[in-house]
PDB file of N, CA and C in Angstrom:
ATOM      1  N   UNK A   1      -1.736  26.971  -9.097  1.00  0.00           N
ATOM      2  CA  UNK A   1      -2.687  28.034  -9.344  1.00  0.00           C
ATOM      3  C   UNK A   1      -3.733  28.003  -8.234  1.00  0.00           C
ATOM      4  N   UNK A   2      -3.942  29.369  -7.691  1.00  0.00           N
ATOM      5  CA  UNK A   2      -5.042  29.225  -6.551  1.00  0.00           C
ATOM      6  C   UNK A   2      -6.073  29.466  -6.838  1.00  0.00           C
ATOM      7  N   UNK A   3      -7.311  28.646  -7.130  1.00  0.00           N
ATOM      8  CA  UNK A   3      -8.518  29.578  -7.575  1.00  0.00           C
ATOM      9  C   UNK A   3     -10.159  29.588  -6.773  1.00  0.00           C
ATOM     10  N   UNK A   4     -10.729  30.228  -6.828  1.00  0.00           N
ATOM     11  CA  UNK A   4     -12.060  29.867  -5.744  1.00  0.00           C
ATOM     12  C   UNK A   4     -13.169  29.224  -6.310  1.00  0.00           C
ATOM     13  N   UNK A   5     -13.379  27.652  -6.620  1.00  0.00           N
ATOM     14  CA  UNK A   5     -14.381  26.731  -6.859  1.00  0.00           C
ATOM     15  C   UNK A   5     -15.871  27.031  -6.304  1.00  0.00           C
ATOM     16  N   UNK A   6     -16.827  26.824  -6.964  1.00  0.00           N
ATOM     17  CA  UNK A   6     -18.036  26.439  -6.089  1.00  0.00           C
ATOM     18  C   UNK A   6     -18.565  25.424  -6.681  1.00  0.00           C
ATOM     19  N   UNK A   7     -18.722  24.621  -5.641  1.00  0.00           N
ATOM     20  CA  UNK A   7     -19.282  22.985  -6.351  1.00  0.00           C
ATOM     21  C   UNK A   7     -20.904  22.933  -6.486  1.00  0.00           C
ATOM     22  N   UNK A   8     -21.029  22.170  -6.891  1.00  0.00           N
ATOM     23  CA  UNK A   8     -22.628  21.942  -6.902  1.00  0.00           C
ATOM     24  C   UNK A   8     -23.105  20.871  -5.788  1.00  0.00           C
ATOM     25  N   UNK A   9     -23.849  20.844  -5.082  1.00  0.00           N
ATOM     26  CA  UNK A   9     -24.400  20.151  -3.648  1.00  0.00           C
ATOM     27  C   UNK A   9     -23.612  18.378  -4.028  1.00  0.00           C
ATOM     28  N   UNK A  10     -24.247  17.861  -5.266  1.00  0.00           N
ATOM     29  CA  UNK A  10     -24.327  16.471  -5.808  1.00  0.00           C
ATOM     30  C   UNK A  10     -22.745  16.070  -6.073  1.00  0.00           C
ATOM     31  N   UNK A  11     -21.757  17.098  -6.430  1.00  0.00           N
ATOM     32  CA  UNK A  11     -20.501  16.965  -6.826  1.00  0.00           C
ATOM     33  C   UNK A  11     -19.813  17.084  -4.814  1.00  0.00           C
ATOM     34  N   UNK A  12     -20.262  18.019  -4.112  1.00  0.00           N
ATOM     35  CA  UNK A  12     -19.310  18.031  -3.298  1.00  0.00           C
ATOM     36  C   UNK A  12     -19.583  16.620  -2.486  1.00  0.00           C
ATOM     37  N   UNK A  13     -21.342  16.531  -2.348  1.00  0.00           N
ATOM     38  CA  UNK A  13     -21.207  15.404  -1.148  1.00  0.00           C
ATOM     39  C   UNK A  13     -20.426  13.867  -1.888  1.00  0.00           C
ATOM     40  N   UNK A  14     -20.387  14.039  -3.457  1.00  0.00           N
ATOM     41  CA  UNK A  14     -19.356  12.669  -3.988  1.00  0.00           C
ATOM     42  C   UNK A  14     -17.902  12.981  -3.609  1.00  0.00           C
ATOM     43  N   UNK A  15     -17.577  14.349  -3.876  1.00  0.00           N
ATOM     44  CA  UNK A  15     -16.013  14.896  -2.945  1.00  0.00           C
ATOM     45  C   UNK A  15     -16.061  14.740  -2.048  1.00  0.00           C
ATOM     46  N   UNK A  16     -16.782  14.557  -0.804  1.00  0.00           N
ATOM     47  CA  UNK A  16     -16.416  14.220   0.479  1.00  0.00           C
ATOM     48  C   UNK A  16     -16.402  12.635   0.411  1.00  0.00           C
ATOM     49  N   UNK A  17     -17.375  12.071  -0.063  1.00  0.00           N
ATOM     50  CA  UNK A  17     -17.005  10.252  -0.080  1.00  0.00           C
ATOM     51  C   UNK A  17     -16.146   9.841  -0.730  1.00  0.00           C
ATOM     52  N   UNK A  18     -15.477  10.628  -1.659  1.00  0.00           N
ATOM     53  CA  UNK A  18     -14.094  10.398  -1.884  1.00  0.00           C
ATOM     54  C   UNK A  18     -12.726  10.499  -1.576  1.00  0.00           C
ATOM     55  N   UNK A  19     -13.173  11.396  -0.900  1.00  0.00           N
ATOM     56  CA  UNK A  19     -12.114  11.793   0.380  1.00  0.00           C
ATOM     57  C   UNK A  19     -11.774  11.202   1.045  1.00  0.00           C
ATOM     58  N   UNK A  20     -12.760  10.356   2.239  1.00  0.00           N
ATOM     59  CA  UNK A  20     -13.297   9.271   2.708  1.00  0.00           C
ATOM     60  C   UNK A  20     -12.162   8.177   2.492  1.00  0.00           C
ATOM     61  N   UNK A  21     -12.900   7.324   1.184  1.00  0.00           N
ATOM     62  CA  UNK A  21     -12.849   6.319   0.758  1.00  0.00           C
ATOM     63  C   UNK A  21     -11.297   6.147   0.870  1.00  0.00           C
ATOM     64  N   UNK A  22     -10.466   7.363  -0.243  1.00  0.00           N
ATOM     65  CA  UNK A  22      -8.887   7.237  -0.416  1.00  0.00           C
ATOM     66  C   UNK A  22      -8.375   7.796   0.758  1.00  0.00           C
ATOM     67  N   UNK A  23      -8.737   8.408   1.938  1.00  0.00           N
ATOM     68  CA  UNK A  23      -8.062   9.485   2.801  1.00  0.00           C
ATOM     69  C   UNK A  23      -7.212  10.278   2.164  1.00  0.00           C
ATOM     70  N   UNK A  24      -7.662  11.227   1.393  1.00  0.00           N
ATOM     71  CA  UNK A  24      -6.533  11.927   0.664  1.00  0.00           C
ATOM     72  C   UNK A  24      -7.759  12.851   1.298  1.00  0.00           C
ATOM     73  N   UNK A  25      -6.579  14.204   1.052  1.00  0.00           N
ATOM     74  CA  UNK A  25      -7.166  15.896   1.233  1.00  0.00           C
ATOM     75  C   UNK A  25      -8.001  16.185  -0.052  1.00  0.00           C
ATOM     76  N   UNK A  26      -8.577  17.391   0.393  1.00  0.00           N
ATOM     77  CA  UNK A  26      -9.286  17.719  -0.464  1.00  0.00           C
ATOM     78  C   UNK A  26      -8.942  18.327  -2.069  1.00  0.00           C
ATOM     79  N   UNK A  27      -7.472  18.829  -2.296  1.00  0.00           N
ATOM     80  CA  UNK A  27      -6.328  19.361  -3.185  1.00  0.00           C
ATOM     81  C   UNK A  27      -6.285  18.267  -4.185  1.00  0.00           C
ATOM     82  N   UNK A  28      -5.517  16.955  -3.259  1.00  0.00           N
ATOM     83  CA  UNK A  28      -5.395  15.883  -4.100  1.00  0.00           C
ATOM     84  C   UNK A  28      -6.085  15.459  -4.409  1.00  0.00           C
ATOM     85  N   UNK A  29      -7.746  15.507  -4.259  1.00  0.00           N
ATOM     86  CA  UNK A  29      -8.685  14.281  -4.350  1.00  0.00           C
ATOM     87  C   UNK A  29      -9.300  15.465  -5.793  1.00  0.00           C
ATOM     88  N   UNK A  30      -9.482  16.547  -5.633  1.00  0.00           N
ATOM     89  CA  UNK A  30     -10.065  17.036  -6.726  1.00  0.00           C
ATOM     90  C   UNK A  30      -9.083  16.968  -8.320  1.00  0.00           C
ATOM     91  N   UNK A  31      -7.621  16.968  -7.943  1.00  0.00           N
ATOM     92  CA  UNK A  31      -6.763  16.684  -8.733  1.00  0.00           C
ATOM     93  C   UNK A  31      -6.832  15.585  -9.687  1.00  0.00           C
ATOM     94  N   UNK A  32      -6.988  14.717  -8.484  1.00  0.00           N
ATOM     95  CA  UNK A  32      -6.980  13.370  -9.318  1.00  0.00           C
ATOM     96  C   UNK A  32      -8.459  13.364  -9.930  1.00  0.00           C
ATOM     97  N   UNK A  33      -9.213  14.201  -9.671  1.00  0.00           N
ATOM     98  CA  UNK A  33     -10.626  13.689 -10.316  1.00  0.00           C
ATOM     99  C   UNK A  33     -10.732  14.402 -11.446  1.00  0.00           C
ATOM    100  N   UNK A  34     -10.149  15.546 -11.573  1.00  0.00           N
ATOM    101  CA  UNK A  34      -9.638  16.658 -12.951  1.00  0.00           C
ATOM    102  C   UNK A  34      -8.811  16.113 -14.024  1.00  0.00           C
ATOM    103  N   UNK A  35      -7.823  15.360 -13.137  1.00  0.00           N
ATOM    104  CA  UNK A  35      -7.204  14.899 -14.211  1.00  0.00           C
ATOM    105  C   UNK A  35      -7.868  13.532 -14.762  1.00  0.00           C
ATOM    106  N   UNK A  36      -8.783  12.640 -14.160  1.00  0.00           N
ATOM    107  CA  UNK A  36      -9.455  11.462 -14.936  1.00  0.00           C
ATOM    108  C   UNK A  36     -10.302  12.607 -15.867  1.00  0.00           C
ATOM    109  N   UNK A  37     -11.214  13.614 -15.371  1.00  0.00           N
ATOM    110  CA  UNK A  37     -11.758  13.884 -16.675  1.00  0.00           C
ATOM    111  C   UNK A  37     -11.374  14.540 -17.154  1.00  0.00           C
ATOM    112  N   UNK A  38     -10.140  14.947 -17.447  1.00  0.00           N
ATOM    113  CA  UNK A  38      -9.505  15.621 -17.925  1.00  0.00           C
ATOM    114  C   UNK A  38      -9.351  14.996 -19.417  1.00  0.00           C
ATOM    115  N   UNK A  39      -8.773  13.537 -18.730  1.00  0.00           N
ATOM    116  CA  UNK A  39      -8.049  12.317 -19.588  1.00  0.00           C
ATOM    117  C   UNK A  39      -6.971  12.758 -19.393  1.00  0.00           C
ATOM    118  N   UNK A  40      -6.252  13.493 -18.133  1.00  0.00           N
ATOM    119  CA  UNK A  40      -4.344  13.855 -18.118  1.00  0.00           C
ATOM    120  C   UNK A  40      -3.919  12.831 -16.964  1.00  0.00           C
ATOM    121  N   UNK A  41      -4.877  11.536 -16.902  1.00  0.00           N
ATOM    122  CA  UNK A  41      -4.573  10.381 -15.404  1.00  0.00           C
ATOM    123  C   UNK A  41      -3.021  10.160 -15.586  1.00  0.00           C
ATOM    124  N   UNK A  42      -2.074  10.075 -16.947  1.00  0.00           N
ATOM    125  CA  UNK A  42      -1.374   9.103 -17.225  1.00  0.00           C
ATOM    126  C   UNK A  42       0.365  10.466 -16.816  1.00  0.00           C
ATOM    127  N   UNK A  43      -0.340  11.918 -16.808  1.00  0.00           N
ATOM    128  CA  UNK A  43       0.595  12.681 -16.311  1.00  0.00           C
ATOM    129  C   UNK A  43       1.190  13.290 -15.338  1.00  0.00           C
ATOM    130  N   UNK A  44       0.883  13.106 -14.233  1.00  0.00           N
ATOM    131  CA  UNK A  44       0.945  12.889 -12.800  1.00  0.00           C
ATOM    132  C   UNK A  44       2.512  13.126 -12.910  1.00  0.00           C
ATOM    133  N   UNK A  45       2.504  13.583 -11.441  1.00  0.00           N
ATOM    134  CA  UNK A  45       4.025  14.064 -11.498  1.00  0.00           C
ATOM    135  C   UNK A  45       4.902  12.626 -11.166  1.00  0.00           C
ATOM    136  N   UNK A  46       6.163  12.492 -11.321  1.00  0.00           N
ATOM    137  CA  UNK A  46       6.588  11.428 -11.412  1.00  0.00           C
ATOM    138  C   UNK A  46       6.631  11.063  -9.529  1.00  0.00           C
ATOM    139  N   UNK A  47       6.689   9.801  -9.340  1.00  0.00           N
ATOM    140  CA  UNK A  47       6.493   9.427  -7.769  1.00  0.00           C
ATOM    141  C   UNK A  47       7.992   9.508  -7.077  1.00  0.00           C
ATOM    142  N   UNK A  48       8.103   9.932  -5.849  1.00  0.00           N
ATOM    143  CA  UNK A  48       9.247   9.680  -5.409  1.00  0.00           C
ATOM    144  C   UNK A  48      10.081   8.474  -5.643  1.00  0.00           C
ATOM    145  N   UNK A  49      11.211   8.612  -5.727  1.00  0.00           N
ATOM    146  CA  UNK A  49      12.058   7.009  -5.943  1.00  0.00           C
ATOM    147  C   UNK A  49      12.297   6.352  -4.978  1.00  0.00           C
ATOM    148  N   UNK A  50      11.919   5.237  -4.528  1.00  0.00           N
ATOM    149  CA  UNK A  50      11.844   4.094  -4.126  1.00  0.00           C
ATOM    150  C   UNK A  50      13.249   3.480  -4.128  1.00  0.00           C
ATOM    151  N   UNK A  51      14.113   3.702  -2.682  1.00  0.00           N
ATOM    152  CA  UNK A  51      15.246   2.721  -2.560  1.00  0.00           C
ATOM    153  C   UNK A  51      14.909   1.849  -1.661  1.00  0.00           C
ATOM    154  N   UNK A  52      15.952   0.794  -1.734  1.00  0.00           N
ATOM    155  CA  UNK A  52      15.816  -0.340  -0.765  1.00  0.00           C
ATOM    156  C   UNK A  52      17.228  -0.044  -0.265  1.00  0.00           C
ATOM    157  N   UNK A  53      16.935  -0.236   1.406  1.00  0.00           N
ATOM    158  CA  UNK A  53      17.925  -0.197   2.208  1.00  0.00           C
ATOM    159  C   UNK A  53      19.013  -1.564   2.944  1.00  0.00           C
ATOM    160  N   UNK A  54      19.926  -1.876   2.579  1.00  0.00           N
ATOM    161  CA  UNK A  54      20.298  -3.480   3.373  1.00  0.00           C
ATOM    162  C   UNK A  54      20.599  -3.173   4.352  1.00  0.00           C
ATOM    163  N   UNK A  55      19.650  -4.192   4.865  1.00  0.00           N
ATOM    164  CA  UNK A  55      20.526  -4.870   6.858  1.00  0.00           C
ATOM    165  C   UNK A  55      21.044  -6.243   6.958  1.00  0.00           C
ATOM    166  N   UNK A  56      22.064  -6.020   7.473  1.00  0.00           N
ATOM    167  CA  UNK A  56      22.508  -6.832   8.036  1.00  0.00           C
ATOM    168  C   UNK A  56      21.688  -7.954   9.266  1.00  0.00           C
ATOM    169  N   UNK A  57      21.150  -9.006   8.766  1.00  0.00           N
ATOM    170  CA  UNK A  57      20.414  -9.424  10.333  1.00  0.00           C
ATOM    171  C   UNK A  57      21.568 -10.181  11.290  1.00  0.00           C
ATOM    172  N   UNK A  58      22.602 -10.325  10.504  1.00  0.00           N
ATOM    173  CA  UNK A  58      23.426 -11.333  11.484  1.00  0.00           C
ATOM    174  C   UNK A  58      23.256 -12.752  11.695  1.00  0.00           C
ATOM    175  N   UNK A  59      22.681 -13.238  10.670  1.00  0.00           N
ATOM    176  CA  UNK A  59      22.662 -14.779  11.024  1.00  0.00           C
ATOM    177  C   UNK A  59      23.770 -15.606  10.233  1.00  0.00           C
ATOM    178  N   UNK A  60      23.825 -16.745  10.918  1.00  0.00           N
ATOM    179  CA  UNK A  60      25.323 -16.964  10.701  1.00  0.00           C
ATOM    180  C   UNK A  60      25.590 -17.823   9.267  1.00  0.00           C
ATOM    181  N   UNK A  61      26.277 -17.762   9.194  1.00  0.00           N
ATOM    182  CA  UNK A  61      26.696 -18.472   7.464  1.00  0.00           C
ATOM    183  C   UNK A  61      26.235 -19.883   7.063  1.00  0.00           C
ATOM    184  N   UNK A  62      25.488 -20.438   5.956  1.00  0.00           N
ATOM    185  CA  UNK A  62      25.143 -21.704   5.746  1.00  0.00           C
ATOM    186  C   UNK A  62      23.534 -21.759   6.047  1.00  0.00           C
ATOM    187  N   UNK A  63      22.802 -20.491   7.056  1.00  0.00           N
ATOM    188  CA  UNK A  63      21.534 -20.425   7.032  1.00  0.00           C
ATOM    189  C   UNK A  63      20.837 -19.855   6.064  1.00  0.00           C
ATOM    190  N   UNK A  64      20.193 -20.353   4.970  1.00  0.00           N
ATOM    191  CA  UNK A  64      19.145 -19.663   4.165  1.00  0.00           C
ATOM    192  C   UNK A  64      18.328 -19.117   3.961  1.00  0.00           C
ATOM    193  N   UNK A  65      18.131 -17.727   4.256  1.00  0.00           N
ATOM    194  CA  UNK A  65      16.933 -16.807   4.548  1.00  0.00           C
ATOM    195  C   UNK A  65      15.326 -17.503   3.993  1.00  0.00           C
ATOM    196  N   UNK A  66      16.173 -17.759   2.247  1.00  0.00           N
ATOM    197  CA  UNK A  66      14.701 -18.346   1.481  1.00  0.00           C
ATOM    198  C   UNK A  66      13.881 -18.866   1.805  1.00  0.00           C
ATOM    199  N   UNK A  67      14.639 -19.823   2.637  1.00  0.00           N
ATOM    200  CA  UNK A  67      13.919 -21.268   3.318  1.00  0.00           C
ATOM    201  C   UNK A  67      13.523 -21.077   4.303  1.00  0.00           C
ATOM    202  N   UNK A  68      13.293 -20.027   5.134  1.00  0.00           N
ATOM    203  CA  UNK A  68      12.629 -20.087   6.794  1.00  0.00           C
ATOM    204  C   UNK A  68      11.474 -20.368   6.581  1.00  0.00           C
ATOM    205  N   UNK A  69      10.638 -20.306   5.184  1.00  0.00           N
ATOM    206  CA  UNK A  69       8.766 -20.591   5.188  1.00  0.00           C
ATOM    207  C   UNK A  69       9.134 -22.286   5.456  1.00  0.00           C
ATOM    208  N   UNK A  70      10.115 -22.506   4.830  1.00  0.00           N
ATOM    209  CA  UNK A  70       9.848 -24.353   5.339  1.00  0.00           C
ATOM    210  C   UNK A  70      10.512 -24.811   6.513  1.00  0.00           C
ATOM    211  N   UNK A  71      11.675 -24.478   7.089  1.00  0.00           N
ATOM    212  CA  UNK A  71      11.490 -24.206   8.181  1.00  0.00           C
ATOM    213  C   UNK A  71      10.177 -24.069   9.136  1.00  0.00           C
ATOM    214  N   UNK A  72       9.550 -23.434   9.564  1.00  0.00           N
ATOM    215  CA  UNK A  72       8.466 -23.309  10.208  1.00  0.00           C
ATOM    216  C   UNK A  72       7.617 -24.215   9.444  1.00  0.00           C
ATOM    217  N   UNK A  73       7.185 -24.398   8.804  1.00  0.00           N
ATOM    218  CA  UNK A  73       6.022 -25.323   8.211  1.00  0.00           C
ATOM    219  C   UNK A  73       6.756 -26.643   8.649  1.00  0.00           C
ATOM    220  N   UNK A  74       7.990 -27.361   9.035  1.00  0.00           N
ATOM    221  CA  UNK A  74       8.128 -28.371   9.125  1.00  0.00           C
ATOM    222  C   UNK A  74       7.835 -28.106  11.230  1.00  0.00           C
ATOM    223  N   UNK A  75       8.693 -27.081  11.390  1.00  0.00           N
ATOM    224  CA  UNK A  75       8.279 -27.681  12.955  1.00  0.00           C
ATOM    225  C   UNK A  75       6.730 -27.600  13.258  1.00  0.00           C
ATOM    226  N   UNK A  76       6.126 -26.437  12.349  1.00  0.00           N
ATOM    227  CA  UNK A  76       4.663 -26.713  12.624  1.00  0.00           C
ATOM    228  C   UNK A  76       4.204 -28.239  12.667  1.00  0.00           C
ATOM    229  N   UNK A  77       4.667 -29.293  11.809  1.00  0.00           N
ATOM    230  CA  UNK A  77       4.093 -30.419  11.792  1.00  0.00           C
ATOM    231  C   UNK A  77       4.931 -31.241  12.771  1.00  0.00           C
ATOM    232  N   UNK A  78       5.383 -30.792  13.020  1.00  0.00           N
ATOM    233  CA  UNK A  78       6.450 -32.261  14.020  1.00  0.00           C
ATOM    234  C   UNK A  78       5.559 -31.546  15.678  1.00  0.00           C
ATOM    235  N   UNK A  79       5.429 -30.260  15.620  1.00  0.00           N
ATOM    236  CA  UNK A  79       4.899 -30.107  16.946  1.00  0.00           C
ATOM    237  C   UNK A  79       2.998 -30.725  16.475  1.00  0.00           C
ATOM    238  N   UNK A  80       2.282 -30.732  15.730  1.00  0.00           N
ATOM    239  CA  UNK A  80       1.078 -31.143  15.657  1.00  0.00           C
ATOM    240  C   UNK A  80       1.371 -32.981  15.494  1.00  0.00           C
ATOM    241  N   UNK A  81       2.096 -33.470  14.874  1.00  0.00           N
ATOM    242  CA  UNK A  81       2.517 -35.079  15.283  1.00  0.00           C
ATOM    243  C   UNK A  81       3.070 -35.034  16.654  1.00  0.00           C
ATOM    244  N   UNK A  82       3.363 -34.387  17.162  1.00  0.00           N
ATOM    245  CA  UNK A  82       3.740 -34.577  18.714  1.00  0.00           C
ATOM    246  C   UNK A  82       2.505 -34.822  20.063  1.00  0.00           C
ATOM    247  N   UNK A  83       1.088 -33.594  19.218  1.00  0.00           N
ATOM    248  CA  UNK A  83      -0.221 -33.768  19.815  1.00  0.00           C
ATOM    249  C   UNK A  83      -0.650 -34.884  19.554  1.00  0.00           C
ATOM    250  N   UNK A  84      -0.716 -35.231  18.482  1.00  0.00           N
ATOM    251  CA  UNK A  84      -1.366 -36.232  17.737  1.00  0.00           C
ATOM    252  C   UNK A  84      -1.588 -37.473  18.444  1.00  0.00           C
ATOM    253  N   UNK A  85       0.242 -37.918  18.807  1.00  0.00           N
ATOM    254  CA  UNK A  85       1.180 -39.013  19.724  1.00  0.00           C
ATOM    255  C   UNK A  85       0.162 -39.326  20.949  1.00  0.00           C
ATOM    256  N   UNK A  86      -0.128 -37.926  21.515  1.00  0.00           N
ATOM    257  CA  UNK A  86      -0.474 -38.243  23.167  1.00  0.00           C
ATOM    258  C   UNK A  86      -1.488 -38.886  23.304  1.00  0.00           C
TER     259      UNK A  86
END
């Protein structure tokens, strides 16, 4: 629905710091503020669906993705015992 608003000075300059704040346009930002006082927050159109895509990284068989945080946390310490040494 297209319709022609006029805000009141105190409402727009909080619409522009809200604007701001979320970087949303001015459409969506009054939307979402209609619908909190509305009380219609919870009807929002449903969000695009969210897939996950697989890649392939190519690493070779017997390596465990899970484990690369310990991985690195161990050479982190073997290279700081290596400073340590000198």
């Amino acid at each position: 629905m297209r319709t022609t608003l006029t805000l009141d000075r105190d409402v727009a300059d909080r619409l522009e710091k809200e604007m701001r704040r979320t970087r949303k346009g001015l459409k969506a930002t009054i939307n979402d503020a209609l619908r909190r006082g509305l009380r219609m927050a919870g009807t929002s159109p449903r969000p695009v669906r969210f897939e996950v895509r697989p890649h392939a990284f190519g690493v070779r068989p017997g390596i465990d993705l899970d484990r690369m945080n310990q991985l690195v946390d161990e050479l982190d310490a073997e290279h700081a015992a290596r400073k340590l040494g000198r």
